[in-house]
C-alpha atoms as a PDB file:
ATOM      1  CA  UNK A   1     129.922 -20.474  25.007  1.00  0.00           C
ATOM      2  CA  UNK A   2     127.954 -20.412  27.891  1.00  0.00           C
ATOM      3  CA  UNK A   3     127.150 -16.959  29.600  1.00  0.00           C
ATOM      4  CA  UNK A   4     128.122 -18.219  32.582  1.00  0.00           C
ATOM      5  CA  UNK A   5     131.733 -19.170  31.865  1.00  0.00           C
ATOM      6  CA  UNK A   6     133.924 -16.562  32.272  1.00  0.00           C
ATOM      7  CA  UNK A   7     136.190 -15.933  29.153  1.00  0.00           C
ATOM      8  CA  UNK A   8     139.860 -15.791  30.351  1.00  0.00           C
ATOM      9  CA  UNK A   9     141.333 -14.075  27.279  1.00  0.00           C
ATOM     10  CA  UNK A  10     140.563 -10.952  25.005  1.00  0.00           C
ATOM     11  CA  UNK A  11     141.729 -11.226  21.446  1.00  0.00           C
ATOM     12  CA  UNK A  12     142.826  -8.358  19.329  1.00  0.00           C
ATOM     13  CA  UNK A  13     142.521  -8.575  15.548  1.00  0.00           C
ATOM     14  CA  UNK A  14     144.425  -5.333  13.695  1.00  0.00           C
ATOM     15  CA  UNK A  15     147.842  -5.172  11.609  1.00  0.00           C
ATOM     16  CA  UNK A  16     151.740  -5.238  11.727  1.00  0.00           C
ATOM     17  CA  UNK A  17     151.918  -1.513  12.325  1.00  0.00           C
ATOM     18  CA  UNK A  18     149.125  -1.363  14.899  1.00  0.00           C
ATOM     19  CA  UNK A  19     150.831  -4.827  16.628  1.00  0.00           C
ATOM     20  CA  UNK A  20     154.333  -2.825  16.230  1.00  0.00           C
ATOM     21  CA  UNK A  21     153.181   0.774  17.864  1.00  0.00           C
ATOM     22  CA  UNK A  22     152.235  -1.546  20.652  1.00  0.00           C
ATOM     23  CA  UNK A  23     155.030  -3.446  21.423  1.00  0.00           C
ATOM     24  CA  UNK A  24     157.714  -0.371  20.753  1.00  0.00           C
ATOM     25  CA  UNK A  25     155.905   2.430  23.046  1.00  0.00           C
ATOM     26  CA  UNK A  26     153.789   0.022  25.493  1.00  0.00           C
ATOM     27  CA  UNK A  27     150.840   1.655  24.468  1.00  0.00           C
ATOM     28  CA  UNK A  28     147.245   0.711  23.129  1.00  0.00           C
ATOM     29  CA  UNK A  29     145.438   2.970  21.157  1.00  0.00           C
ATOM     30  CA  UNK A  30     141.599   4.186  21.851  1.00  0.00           C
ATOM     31  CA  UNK A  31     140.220   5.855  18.598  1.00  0.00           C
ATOM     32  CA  UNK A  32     136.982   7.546  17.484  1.00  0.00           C
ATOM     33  CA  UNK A  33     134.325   5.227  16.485  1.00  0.00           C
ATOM     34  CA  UNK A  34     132.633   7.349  13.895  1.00  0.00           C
ATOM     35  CA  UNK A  35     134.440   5.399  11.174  1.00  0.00           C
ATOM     36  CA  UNK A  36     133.608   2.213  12.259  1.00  0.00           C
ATOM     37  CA  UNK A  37     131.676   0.199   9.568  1.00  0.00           C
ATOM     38  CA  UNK A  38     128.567  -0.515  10.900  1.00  0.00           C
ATOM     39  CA  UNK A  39     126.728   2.601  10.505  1.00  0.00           C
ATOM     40  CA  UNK A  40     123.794   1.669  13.268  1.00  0.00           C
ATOM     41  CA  UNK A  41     127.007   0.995  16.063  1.00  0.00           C
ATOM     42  CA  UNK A  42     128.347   4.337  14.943  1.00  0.00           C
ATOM     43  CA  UNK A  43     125.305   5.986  15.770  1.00  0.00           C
ATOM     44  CA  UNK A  44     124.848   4.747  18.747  1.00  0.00           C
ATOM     45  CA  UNK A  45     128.026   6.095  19.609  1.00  0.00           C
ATOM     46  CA  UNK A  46     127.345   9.664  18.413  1.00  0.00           C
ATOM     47  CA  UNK A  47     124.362   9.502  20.223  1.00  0.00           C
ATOM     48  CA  UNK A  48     126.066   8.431  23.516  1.00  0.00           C
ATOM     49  CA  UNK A  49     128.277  11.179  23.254  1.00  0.00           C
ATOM     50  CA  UNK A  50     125.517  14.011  22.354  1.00  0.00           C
ATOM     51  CA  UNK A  51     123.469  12.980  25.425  1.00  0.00           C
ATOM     52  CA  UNK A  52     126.150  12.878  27.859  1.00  0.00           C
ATOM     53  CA  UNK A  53     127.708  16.311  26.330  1.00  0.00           C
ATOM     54  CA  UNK A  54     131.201  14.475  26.041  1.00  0.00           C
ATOM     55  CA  UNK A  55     134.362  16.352  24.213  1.00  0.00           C
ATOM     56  CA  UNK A  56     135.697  13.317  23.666  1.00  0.00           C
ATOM     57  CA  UNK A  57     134.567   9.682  23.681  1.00  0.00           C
ATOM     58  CA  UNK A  58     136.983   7.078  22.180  1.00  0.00           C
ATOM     59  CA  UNK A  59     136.841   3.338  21.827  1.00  0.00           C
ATOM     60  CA  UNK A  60     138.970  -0.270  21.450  1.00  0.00           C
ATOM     61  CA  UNK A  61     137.116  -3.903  20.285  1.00  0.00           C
ATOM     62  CA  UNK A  62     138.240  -7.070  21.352  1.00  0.00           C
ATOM     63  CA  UNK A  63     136.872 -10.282  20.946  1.00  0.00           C
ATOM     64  CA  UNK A  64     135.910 -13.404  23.469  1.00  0.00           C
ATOM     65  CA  UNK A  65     135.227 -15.846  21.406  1.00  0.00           C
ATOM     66  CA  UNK A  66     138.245 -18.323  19.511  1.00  0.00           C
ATOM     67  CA  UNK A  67     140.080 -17.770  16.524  1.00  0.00           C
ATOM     68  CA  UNK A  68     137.346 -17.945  13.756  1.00  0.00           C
ATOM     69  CA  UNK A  69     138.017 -17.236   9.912  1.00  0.00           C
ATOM     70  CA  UNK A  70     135.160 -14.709  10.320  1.00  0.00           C
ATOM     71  CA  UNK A  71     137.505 -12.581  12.763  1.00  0.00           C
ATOM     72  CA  UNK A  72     140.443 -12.490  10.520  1.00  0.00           C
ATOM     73  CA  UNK A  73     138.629 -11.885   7.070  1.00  0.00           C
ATOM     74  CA  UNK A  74     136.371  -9.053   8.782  1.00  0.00           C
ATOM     75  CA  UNK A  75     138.836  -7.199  11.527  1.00  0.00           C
ATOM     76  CA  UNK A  76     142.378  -8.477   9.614  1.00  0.00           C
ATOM     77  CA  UNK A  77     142.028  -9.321   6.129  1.00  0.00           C
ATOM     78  CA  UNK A  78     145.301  -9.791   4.168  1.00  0.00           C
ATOM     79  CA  UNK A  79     148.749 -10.877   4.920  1.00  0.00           C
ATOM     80  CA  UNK A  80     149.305  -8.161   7.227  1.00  0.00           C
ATOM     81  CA  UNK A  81     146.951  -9.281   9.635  1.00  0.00           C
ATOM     82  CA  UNK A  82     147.435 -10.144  13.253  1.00  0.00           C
ATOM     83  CA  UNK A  83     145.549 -11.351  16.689  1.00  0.00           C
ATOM     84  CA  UNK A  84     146.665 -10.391  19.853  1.00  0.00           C
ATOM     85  CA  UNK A  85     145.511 -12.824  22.117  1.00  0.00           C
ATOM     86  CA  UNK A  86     145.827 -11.053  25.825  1.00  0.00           C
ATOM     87  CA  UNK A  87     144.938 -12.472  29.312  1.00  0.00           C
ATOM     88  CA  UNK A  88     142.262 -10.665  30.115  1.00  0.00           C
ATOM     89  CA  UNK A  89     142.093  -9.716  33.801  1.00  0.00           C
ATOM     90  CA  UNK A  90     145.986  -8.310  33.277  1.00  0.00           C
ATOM     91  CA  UNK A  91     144.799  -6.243  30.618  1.00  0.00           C
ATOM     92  CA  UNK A  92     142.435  -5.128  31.989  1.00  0.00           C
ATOM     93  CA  UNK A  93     144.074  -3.833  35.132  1.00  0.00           C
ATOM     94  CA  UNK A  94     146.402  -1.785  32.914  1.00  0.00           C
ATOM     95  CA  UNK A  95     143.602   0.027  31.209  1.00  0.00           C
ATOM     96  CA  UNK A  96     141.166   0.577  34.283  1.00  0.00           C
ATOM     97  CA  UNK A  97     143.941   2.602  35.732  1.00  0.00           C
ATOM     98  CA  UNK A  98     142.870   5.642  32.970  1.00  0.00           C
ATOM     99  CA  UNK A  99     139.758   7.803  34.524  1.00  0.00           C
ATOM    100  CA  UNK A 100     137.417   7.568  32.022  1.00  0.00           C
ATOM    101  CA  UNK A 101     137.899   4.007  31.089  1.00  0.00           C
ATOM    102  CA  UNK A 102     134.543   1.782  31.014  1.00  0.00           C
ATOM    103  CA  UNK A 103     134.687  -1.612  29.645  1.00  0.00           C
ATOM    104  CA  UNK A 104     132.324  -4.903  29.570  1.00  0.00           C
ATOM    105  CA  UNK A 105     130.926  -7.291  26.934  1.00  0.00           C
ATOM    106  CA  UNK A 106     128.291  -5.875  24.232  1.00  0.00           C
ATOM    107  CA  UNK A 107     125.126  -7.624  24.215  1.00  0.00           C
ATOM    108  CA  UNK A 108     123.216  -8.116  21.030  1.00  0.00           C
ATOM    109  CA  UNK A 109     119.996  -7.600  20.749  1.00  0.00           C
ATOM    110  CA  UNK A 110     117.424  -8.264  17.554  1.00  0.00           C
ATOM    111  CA  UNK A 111     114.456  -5.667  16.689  1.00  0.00           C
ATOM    112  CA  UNK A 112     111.973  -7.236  18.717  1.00  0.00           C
ATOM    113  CA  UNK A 113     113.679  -7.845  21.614  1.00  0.00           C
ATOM    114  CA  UNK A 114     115.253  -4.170  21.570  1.00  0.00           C
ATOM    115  CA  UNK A 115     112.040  -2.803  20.891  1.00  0.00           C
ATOM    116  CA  UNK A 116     110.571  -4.820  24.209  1.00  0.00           C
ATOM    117  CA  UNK A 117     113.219  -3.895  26.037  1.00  0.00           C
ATOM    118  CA  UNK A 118     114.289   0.218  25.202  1.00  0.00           C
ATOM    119  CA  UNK A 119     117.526   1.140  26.163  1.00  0.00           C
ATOM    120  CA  UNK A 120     119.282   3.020  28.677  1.00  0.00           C
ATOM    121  CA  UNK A 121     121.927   5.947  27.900  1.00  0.00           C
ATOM    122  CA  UNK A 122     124.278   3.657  29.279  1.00  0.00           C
ATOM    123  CA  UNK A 123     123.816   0.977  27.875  1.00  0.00           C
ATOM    124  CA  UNK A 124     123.680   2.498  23.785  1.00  0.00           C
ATOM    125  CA  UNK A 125     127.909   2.472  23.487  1.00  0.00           C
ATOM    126  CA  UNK A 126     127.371  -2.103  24.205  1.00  0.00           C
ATOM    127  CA  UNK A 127     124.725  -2.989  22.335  1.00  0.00           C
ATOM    128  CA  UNK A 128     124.454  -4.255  18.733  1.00  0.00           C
ATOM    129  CA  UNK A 129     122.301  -5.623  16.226  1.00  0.00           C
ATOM    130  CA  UNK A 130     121.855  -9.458  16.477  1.00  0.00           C
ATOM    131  CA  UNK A 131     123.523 -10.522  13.323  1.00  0.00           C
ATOM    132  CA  UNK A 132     126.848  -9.374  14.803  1.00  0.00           C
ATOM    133  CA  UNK A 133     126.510 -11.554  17.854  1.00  0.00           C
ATOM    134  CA  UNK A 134     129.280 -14.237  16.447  1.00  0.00           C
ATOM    135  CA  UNK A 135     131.705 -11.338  16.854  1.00  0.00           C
ATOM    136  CA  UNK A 136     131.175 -11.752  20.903  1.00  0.00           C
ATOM    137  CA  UNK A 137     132.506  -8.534  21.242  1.00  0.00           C
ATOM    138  CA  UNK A 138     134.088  -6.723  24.063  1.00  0.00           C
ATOM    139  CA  UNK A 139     134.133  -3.076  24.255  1.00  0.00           C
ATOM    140  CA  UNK A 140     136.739  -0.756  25.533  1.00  0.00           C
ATOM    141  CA  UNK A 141     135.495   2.732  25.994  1.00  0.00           C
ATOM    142  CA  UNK A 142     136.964   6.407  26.943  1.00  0.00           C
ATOM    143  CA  UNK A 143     134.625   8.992  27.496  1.00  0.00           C
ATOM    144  CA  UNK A 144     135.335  12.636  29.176  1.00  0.00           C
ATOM    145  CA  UNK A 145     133.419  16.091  29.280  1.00  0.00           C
ATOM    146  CA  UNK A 146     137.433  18.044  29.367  1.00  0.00           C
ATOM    147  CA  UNK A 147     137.646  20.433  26.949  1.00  0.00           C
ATOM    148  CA  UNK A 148     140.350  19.008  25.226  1.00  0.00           C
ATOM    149  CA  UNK A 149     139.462  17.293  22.729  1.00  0.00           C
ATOM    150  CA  UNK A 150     140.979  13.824  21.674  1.00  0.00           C
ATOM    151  CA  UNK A 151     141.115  12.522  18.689  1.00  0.00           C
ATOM    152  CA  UNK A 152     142.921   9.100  20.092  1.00  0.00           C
ATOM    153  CA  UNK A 153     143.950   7.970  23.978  1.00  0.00           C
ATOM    154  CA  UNK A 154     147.078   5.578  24.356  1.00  0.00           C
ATOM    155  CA  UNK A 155     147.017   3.954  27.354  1.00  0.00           C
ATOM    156  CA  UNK A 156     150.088   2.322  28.751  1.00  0.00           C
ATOM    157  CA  UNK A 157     150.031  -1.416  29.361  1.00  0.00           C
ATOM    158  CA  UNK A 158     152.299  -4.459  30.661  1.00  0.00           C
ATOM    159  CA  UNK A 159     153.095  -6.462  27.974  1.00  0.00           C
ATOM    160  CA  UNK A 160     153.071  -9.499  30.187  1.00  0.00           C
ATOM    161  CA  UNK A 161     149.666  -9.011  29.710  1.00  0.00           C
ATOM    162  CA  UNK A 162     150.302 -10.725  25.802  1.00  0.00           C
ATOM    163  CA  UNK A 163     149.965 -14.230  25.833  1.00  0.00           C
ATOM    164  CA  UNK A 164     150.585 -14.988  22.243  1.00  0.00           C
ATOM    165  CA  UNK A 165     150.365 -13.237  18.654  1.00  0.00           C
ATOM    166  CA  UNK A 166     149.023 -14.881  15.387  1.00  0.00           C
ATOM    167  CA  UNK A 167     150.265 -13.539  12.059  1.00  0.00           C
ATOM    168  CA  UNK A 168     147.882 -13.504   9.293  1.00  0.00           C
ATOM    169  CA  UNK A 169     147.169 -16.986   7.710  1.00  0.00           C
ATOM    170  CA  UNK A 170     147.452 -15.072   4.255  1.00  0.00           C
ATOM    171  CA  UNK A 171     150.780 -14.190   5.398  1.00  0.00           C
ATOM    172  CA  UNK A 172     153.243 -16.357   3.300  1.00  0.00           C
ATOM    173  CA  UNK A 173     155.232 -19.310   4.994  1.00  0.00           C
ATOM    174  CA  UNK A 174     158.610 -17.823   3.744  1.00  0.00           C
ATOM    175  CA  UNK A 175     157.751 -14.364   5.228  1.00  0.00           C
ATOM    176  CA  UNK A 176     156.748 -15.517   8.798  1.00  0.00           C
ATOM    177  CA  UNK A 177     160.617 -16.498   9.752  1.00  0.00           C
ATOM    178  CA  UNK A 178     162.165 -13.276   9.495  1.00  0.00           C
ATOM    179  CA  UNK A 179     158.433 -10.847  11.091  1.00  0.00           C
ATOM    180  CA  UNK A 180     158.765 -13.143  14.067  1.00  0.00           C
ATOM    181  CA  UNK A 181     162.525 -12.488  14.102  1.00  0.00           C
ATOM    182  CA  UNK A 182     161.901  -8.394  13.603  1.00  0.00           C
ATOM    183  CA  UNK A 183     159.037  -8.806  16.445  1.00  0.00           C
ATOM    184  CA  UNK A 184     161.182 -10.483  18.876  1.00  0.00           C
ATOM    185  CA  UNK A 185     164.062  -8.042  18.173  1.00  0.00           C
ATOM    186  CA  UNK A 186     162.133  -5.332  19.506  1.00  0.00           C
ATOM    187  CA  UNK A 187     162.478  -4.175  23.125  1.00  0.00           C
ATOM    188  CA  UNK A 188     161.556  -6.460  26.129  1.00  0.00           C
ATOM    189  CA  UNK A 189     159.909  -8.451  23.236  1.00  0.00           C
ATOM    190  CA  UNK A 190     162.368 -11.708  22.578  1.00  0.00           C
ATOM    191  CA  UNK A 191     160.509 -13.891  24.628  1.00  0.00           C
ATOM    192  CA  UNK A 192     156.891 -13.486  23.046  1.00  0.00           C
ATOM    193  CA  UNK A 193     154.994 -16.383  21.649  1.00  0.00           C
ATOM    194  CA  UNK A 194     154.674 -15.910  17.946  1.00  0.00           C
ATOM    195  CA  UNK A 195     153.335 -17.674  14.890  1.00  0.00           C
ATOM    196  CA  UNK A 196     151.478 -17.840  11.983  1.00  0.00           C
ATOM    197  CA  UNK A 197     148.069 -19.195  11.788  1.00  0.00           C
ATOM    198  CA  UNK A 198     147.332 -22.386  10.477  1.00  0.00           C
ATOM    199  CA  UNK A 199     143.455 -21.919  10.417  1.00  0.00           C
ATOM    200  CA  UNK A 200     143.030 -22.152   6.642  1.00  0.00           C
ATOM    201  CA  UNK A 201     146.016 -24.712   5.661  1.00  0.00           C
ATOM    202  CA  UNK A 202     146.789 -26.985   8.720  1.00  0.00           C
ATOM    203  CA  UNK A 203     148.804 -29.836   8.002  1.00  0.00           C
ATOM    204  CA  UNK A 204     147.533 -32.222  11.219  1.00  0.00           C
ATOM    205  CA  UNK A 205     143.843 -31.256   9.742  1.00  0.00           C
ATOM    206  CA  UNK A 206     144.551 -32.943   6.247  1.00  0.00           C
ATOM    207  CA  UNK A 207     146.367 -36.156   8.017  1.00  0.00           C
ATOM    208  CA  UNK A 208     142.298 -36.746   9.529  1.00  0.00           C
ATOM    209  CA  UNK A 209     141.676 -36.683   5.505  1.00  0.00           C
ATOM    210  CA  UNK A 210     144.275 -38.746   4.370  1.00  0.00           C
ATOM    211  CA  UNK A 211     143.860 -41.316   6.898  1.00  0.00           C
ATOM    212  CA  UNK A 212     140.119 -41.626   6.279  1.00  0.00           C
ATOM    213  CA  UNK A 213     138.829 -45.044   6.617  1.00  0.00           C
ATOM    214  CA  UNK A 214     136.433 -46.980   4.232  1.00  0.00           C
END
C-alpha cells in the first residue's frame, strides 16, 4: 500500500469475549504491554515509560492492512477468533476524547537503518523491528504521570464506529448461525454486519479452479 494513501479502516483481531465486553459496555480496553510477545517491542515500552517517569502507560494494536491469514493465525488463532473491522476516523474521535491518548502508525525500521537514524523518546512506543512490517500496525497508546496506577483504561466508544465483524475461519460453519444470532441479540447490536471468514475455504475461489481452462 502506498504511504501516501490514507487507510480508511482499522482492523481489530482478538476473541469472542474481548468482541463481547465491547459490544455489552461500549468500551475498548487499553492494557499493559509488558506481556506482549515480542520481547524487543516490550522493551521499548518499559523504556518509554522509565524515561518519561509514567505511573501508568497502557496500549491497543490495530492493523491497516487487509484481512491476511498472517493476522488471524498470529493475533486470533482458533475458532474463537474475531476482526473488528472499524472506520477509522470515527474511532478515532471516540478515543482522542481520553487525555492521555496518543495514537499513529508504527514505522519499522531494520538494524541499519535504526542504527543511522537513533531514536527519539517519542518515537520508542511506534517503532518495530523490520520483520514485523507486514503487520502494518497501528498503535493506540495511554500514558499518564497520576499516581494511580492502571493496570487497564476502557475507553467509551460509538459503536457506529464498527463497520463489520469476521468470526474466525476455524470457527465451524454450523456454529456461526447461532454466535451471529447471540451477537446481534445484544444491545443496540441487531443491525451489525456479521460473518464468518471465508479466507481459507471460499467457495467462489475453487469455481476459478474448477473452471480452469486447457
Amino acid at each position: 500500500m502506498s504511504s501516501l494513501i490514507r487507510p480508511k479502516y482499522l482492523r481489530r483481531y482478538t476473541d469472542l469475549p474481548s468482541l463481547l465486553h465491547l459490544l455489552s459496555t461500549k468500551n475498548l480496553t487499553l492494557l499493559d504491554p509488558k506481556t506482549w510477545d515480542d520481547q524487543n517491542d516490550s522493551y521499548f515500552m518499559s523504556l518509554y515509560k522509565t524515561q518519561l517517569s509514567l505511573n501508568s502507560l497502557l496500549a491497543l494494536c490495530f492493523s491497516q492492512a487487509p484481512e491476511t491469514y498472517h493476522h488471524w493465525r498470529v493475533f486470533s488463532n482458533g475458532p474463537s477468533g474475531v476482526c473488528i473491522v472499524f472506520d477509522k476516523d470515527s474511532l478515532l474521535s471516540s478515543l482522542n476524547k481520553q487525555i492521555g491518548i496518543t495514537s499513529r502508525p508504527v514505522e519499522y525500521f531494520t538494524l541499519k537503518k535504526a542504527e543511522e537514524k537513533g531514536f527519539v523518546k517519542s518515537e520508542l512506543p511506534f517503532v518495530k523491528r523490520y520483520g514485523f512490517e507486514p503487520e502494518k500496525e497501528f498503535r493506540v497508546v495511554y500514558s499518564s504521570k497520576d499516581l494511580d496506577t492502571k493496570a487497564y483504561l476502557n475507553i467509551n466508544i460509538n459503536l457506529s464506529s464498527i463497520r463489520s465483524i469476521s468470526l474466525s475461519p476455524w470457527m465451524h460453519k454450523s456454529l456461526s448461525s447461532s454466535t451471529i444470532k447471540a451477537i446481534r441479540s445484544i444491545n443496540d447490536c441487531s443491525k451489525l454486519r456479521v460473518s464468518r471468514s471465508t479466507l481459507i475455504s471460499n467457495d467462489q475461489w475453487k469455481t476459478f479452479g474448477i473452471n480452469a481452462r486447457d
